[in-house]
Protein backbone atom coordinates (compact mmCIF):
# COMPACT_ATOMS: atom_id res chain seq x y z
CA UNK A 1 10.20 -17.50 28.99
CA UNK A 2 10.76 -19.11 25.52
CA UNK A 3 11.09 -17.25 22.28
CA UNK A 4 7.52 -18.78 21.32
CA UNK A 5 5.98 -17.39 24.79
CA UNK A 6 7.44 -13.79 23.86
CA UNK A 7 5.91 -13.79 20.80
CA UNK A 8 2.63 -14.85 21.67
CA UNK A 9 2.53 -12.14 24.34
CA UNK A 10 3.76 -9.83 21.68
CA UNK A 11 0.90 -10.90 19.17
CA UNK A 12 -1.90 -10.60 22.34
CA UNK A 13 -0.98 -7.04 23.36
CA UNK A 14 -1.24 -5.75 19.39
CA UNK A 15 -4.50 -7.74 18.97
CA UNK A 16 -5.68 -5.79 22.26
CA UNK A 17 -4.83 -2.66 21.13
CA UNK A 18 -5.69 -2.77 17.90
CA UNK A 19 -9.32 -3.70 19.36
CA UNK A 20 -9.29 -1.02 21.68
CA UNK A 21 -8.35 1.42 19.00
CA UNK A 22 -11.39 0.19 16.52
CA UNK A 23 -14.03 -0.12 19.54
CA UNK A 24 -13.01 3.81 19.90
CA UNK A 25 -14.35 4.50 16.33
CA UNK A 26 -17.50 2.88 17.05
CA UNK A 27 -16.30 -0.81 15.05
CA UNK A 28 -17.74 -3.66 16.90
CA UNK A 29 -14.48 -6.49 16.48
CA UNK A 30 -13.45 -9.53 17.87
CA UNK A 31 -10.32 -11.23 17.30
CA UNK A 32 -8.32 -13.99 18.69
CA UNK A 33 -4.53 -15.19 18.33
CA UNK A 34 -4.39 -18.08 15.33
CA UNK A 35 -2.11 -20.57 13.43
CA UNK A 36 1.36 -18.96 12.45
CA UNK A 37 -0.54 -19.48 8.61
CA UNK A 38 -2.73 -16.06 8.26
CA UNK A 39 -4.72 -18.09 5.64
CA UNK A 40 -5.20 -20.96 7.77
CA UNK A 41 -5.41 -18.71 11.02
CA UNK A 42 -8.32 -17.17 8.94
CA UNK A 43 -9.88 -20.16 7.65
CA UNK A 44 -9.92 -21.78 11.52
CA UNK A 45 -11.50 -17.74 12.54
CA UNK A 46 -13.89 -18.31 10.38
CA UNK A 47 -14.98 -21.69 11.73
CA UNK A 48 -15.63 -20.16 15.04
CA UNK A 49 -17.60 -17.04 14.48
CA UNK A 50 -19.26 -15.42 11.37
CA UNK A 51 -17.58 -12.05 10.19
CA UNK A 52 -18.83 -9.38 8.19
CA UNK A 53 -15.75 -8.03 6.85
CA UNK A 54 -12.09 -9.49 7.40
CA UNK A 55 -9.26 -6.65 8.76
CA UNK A 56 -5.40 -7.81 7.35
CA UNK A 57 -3.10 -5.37 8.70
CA UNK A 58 0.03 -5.47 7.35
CA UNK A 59 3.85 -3.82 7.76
CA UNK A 60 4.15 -1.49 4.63
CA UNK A 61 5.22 -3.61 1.53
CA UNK A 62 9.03 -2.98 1.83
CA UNK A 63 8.99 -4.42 4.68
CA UNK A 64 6.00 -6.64 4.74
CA UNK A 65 6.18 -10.91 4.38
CA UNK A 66 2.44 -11.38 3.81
CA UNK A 67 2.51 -8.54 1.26
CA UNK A 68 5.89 -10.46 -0.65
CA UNK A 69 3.41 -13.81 -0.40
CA UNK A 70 0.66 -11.86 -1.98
CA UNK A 71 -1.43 -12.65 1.15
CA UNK A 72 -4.43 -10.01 0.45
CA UNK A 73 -4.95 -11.24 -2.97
CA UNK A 74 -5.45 -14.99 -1.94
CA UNK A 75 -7.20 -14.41 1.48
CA UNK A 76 -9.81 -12.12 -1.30
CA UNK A 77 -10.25 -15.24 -3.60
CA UNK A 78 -10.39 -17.74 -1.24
CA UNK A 79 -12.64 -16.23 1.28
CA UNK A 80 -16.28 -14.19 1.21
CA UNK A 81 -16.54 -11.83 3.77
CA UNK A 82 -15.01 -8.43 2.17
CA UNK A 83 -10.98 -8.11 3.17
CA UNK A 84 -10.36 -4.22 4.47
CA UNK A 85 -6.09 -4.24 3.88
CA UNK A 86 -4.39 -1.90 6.58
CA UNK A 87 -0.93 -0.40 6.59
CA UNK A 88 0.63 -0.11 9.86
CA UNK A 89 3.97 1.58 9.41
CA UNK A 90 5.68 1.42 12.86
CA UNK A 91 8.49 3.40 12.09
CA UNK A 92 6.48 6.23 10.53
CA UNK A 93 4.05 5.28 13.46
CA UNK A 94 0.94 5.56 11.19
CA UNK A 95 -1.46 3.19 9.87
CA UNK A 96 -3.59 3.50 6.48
CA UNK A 97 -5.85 1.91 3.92
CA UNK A 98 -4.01 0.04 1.20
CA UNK A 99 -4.37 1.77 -2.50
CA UNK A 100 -6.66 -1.36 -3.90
CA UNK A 101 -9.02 -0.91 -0.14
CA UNK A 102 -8.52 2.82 -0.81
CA UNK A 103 -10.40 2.60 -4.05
CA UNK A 104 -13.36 0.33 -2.91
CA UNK A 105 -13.97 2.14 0.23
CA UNK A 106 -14.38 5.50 -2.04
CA UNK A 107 -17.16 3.66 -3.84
CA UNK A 108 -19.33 2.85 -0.68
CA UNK A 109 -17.99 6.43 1.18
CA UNK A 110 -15.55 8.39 3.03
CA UNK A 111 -12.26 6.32 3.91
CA UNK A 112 -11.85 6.11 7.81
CA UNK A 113 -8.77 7.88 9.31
CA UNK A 114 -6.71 5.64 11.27
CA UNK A 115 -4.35 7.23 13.42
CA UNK A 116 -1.50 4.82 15.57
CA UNK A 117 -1.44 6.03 19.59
């Protein structure tokens, strides 16, 4: 199995979960493994289905490439469906709203509790 396979597998059993874990709250997601580009990966998503809100989860910003990019920021300007930022800290094995998400979600209600399994 190549390097490339590995990773793919890698990417389809976090997308999985990740769905399973949302479904459990009552979110209604789809998802699907894209370009190595998240902007691009996003743009081609966006092709193929319509969303309502756009989920970026990231690594925490020490740690994370997208974040050192400024990923969020972009993907915001660029596209229209609202971007929800999540934190998933594997070594801490958490995951949580972003400060700027944290702040808009307080507007429109309670913040959801994410909790890693």
């Amino acid at each position: 199995m190549s390097d490339s396979d590995r990773a793919r597998r890698a990417a389809e059993a976090r997308l999985a979960a990740s769905l399973e874990r949302l479904t459990a709250v009552g979110v209604h997601a789809r998802g699907q493994i894209g370009d190595g580009d998240p902007m691009q990966a996003i743009a081609d998503a966006l092709e193929l289905f319509p969303a309502d809100e756009i989920i970026i989860a990231t690594h925490p910003e020490e740690r994370s490439n997208w974040l050192a990019h400024d990923l969020v920021t972009r993907a915001r300007l660029r596209f229209d469906p609202p971007i929800l930022h999540i934190v998933v800290d594997l070594d801490r094995r958490r995951e949580y709203l972003a400060a700027e998400a944290s702040r808009e979600v307080l507007a429109h209600g309670p913040a959801p509790t994410l909790t890693a399994s």
